[in-house]
PDB file of N, CA and C in Angstrom:
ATOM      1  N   UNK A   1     102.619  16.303 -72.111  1.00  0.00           N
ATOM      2  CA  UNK A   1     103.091  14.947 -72.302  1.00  0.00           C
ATOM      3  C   UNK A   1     104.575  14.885 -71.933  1.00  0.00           C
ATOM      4  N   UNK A   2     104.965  14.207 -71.177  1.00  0.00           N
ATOM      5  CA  UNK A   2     106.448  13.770 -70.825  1.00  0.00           C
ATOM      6  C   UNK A   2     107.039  12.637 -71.356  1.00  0.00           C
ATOM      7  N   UNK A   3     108.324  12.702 -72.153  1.00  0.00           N
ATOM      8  CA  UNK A   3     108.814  11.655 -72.887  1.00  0.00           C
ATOM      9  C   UNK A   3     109.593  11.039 -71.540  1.00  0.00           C
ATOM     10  N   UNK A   4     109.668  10.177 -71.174  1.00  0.00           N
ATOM     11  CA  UNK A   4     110.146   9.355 -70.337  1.00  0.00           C
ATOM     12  C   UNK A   4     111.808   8.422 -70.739  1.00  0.00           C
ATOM     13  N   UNK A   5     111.736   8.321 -72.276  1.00  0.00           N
ATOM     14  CA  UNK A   5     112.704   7.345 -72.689  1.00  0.00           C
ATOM     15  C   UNK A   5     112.561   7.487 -74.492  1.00  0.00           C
ATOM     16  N   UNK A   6     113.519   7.553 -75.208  1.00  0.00           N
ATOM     17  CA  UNK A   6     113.685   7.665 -76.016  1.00  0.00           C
ATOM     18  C   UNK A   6     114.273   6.218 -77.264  1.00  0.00           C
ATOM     19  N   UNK A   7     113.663   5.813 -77.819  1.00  0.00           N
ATOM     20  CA  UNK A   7     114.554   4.426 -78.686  1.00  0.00           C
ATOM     21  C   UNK A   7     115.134   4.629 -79.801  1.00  0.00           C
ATOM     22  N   UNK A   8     116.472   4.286 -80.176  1.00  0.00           N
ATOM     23  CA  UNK A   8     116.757   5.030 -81.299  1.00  0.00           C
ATOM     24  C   UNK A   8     117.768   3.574 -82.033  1.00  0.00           C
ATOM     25  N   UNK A   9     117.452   2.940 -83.065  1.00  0.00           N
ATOM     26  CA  UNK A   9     117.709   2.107 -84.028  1.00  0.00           C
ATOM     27  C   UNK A   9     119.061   2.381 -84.669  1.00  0.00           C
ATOM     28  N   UNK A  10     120.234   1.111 -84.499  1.00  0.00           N
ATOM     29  CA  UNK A  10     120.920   1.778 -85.654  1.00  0.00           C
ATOM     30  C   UNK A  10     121.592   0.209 -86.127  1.00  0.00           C
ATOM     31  N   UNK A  11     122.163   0.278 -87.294  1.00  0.00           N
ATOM     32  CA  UNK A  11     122.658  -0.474 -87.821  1.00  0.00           C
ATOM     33  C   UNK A  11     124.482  -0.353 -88.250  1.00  0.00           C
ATOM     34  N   UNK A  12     124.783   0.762 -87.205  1.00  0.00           N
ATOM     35  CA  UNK A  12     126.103   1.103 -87.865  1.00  0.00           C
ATOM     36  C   UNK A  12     126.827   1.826 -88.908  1.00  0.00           C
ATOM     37  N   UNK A  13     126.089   2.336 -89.448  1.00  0.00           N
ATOM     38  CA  UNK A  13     126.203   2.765 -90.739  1.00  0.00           C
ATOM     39  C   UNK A  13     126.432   4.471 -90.449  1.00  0.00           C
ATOM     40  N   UNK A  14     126.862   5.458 -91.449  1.00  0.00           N
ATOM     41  CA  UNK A  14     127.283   6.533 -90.950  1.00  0.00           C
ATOM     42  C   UNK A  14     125.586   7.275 -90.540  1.00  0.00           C
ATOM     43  N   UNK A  15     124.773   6.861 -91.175  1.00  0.00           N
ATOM     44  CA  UNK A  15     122.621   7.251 -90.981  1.00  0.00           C
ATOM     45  C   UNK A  15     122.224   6.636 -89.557  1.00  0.00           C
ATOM     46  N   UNK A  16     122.875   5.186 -89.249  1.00  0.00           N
ATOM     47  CA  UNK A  16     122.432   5.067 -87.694  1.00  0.00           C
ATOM     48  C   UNK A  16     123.023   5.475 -86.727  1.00  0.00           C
ATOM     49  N   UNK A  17     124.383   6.270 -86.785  1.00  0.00           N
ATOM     50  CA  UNK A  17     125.203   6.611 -85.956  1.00  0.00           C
ATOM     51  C   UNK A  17     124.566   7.954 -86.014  1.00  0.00           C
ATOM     52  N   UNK A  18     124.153   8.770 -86.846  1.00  0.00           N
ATOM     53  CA  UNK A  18     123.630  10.017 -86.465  1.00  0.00           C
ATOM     54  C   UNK A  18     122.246  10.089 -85.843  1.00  0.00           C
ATOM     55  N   UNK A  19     122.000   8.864 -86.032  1.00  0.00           N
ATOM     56  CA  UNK A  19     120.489   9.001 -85.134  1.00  0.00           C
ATOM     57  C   UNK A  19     120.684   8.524 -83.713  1.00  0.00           C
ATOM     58  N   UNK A  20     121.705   7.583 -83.372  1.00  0.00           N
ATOM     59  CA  UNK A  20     122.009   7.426 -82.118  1.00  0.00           C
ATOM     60  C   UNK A  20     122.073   9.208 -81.488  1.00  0.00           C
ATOM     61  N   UNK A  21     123.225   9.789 -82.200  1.00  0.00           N
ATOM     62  CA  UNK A  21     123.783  10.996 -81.436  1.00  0.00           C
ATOM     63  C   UNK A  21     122.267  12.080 -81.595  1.00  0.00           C
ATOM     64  N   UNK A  22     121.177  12.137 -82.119  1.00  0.00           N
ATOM     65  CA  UNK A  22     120.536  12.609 -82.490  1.00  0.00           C
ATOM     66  C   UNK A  22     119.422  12.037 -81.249  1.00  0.00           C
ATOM     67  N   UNK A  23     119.472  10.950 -81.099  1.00  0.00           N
ATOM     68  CA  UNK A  23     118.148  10.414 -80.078  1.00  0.00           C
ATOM     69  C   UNK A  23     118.976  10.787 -78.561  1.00  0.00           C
ATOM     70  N   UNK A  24     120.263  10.929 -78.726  1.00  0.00           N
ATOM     71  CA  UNK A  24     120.886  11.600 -77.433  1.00  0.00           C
ATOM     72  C   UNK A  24     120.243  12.597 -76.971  1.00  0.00           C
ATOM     73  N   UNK A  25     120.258  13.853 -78.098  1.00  0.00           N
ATOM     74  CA  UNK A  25     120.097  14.862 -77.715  1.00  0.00           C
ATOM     75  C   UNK A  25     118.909  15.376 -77.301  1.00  0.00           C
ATOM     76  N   UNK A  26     118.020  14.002 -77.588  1.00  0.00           N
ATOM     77  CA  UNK A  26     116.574  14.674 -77.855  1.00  0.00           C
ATOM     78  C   UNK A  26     116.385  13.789 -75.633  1.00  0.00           C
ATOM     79  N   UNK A  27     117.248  12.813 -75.993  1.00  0.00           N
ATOM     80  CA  UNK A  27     116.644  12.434 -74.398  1.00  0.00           C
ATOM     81  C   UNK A  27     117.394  13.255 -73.783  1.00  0.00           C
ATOM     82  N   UNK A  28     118.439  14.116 -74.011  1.00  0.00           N
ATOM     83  CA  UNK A  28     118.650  15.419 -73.248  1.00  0.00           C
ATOM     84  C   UNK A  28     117.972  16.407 -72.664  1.00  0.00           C
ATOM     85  N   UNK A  29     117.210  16.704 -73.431  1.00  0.00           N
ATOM     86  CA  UNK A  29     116.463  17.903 -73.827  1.00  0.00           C
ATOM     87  C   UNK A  29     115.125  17.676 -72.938  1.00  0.00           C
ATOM     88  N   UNK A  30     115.110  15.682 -72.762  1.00  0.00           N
ATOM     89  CA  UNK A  30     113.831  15.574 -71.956  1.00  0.00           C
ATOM     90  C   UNK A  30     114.156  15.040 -70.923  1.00  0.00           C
ATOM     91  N   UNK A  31     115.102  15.006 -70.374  1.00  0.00           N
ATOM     92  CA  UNK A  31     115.670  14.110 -69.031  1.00  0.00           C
ATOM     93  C   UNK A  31     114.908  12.857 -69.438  1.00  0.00           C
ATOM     94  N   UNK A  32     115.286  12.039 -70.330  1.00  0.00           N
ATOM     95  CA  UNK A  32     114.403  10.883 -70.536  1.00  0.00           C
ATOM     96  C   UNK A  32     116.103   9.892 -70.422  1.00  0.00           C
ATOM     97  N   UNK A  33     115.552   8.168 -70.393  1.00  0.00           N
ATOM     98  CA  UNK A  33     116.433   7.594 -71.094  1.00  0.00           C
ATOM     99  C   UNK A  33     116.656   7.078 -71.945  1.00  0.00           C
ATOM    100  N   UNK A  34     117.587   6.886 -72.459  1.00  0.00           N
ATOM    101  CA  UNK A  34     118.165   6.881 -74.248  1.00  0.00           C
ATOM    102  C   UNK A  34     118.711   4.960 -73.903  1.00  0.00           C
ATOM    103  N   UNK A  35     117.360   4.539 -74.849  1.00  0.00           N
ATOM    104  CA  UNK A  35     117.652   2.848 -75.242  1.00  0.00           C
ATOM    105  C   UNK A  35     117.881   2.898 -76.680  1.00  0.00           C
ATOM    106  N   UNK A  36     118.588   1.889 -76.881  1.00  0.00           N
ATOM    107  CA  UNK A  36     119.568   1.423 -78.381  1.00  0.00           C
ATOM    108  C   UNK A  36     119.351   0.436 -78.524  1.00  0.00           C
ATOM    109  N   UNK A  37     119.212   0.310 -79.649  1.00  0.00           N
ATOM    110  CA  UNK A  37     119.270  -1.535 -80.218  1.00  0.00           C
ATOM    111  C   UNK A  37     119.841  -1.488 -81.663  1.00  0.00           C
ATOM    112  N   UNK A  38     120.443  -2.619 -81.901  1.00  0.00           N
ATOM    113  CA  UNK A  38     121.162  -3.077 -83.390  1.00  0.00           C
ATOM    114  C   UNK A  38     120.114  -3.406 -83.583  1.00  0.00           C
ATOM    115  N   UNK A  39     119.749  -3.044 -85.180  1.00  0.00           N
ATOM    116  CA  UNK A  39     118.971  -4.134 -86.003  1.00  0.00           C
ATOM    117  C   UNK A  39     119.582  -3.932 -87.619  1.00  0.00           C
ATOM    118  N   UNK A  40     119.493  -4.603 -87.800  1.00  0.00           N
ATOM    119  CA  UNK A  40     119.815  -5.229 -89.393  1.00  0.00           C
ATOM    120  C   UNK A  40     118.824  -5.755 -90.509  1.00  0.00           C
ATOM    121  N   UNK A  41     118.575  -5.708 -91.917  1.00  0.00           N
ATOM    122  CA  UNK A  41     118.113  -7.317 -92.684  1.00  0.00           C
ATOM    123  C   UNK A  41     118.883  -7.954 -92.735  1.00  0.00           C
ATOM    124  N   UNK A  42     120.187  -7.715 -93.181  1.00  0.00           N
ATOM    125  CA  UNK A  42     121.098  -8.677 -93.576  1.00  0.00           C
ATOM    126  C   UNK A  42     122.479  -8.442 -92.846  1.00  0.00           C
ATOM    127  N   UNK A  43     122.801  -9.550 -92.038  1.00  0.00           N
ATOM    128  CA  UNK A  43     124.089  -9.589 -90.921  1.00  0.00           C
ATOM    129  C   UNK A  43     125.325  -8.608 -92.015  1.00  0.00           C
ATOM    130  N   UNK A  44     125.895  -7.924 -91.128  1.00  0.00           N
ATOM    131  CA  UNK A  44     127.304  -7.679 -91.782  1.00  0.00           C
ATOM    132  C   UNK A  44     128.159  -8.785 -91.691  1.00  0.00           C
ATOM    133  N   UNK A  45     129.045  -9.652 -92.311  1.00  0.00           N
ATOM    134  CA  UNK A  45     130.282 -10.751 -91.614  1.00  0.00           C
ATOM    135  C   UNK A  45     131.241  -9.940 -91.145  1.00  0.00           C
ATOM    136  N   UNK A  46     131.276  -8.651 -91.326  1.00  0.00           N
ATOM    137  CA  UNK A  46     132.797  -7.982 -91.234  1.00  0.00           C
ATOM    138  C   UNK A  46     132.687  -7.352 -89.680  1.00  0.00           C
ATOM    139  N   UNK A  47     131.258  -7.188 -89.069  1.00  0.00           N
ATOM    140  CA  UNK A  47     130.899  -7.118 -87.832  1.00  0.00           C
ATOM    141  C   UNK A  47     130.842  -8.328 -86.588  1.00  0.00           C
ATOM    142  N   UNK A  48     132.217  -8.326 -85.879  1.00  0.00           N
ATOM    143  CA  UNK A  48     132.244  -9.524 -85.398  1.00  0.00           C
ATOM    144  C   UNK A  48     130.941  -9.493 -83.963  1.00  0.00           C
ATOM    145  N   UNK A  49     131.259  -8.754 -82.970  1.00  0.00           N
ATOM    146  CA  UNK A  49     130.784  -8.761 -81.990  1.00  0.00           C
ATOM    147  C   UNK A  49     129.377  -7.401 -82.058  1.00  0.00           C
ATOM    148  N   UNK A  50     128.273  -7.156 -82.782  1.00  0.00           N
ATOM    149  CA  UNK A  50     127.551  -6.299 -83.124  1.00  0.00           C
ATOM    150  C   UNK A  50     127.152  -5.532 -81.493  1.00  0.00           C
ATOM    151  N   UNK A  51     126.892  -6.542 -80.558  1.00  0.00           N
ATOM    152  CA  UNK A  51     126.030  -6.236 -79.345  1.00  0.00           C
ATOM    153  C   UNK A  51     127.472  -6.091 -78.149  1.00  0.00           C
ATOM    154  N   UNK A  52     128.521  -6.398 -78.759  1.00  0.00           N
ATOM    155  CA  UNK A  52     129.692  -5.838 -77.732  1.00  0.00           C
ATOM    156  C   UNK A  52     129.620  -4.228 -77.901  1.00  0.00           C
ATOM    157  N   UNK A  53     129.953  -4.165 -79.450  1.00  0.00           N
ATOM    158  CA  UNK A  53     129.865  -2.029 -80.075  1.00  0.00           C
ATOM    159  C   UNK A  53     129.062  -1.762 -79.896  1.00  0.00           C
ATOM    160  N   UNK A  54     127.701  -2.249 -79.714  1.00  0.00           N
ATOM    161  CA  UNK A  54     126.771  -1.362 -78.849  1.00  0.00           C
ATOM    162  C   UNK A  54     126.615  -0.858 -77.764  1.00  0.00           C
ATOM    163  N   UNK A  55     127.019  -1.839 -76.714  1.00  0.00           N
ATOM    164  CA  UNK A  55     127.620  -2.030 -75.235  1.00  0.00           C
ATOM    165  C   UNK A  55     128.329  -0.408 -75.305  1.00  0.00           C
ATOM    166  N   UNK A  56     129.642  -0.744 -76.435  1.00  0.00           N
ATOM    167  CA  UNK A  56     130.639   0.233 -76.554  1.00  0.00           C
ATOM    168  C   UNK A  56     129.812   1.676 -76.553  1.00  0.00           C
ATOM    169  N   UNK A  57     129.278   1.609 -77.166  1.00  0.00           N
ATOM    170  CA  UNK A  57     128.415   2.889 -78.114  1.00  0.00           C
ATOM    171  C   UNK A  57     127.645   3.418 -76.978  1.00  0.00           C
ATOM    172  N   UNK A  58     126.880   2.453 -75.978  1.00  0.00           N
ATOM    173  CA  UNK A  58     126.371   2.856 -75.045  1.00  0.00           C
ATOM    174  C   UNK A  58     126.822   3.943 -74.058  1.00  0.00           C
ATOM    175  N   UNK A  59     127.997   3.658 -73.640  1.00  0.00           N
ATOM    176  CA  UNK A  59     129.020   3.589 -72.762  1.00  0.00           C
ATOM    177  C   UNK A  59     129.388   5.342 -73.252  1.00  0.00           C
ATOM    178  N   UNK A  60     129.844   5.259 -74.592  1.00  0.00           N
ATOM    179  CA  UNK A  60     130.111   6.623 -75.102  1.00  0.00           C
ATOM    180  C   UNK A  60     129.146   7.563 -75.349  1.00  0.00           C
ATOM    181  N   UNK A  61     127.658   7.198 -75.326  1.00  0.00           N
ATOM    182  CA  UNK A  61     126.442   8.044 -75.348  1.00  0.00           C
ATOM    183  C   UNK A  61     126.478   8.611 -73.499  1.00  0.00           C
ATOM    184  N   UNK A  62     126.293   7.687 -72.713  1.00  0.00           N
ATOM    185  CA  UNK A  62     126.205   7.900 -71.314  1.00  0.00           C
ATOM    186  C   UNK A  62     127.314   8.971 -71.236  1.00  0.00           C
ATOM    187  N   UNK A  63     128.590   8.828 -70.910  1.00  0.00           N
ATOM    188  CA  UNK A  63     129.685   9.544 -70.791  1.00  0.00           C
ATOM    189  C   UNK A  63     129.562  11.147 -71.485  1.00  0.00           C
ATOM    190  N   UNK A  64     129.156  11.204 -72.924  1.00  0.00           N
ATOM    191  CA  UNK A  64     129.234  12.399 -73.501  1.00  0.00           C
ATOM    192  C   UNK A  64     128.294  13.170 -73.050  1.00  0.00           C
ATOM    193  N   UNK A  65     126.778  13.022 -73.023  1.00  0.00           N
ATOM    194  CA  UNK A  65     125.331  13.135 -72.973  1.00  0.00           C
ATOM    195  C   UNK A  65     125.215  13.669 -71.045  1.00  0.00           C
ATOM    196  N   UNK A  66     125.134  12.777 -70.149  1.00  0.00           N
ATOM    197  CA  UNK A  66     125.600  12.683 -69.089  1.00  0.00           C
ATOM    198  C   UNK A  66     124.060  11.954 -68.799  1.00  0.00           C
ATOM    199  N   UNK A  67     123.997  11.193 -69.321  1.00  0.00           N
ATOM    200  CA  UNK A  67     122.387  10.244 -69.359  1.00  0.00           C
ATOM    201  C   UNK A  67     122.501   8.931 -69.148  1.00  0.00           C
ATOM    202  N   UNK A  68     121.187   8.345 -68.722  1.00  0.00           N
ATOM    203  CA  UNK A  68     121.301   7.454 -69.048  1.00  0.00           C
ATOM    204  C   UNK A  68     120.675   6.444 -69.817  1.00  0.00           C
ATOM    205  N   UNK A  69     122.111   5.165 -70.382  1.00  0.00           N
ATOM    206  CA  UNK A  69     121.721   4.718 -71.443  1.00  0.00           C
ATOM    207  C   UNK A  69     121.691   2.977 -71.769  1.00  0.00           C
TER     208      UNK A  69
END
């Protein structure tokens, strides 16, 4: 079986940030690509732009990883 692409959920928090870097490694490991998405229940207010820091987050998975994301 070949993993093709990997999805990995986060909400920001110090638990979704390790699963981002965690779903990195695993689409490493499979030459797959590594998709992200915010999800939430309840909006943060203190999070202005959620889907800009993801953008961001993206950007820093691609770069470190050397994947794509």
């Amino acid at each position: 079986m070949t993993i093709r692409s990997v999805l990995a959920l986060t909400d920001f928090s110090a638990q979704g940030e390790q699963a981002l870097d965690r779903a990195a490694l695993v689409a490493v490991e499979h030459c797959a690509q590594l998709r992200i998405m915010y999800f939430v229940d309840v909006p943060n207010p203190n999070l202005r732009d959620p889907f800009e820091r993801l953008a961001q987050r993206a950007q820093q998975l691609a770069r470190r990883h050397g994947i794509s994301v």
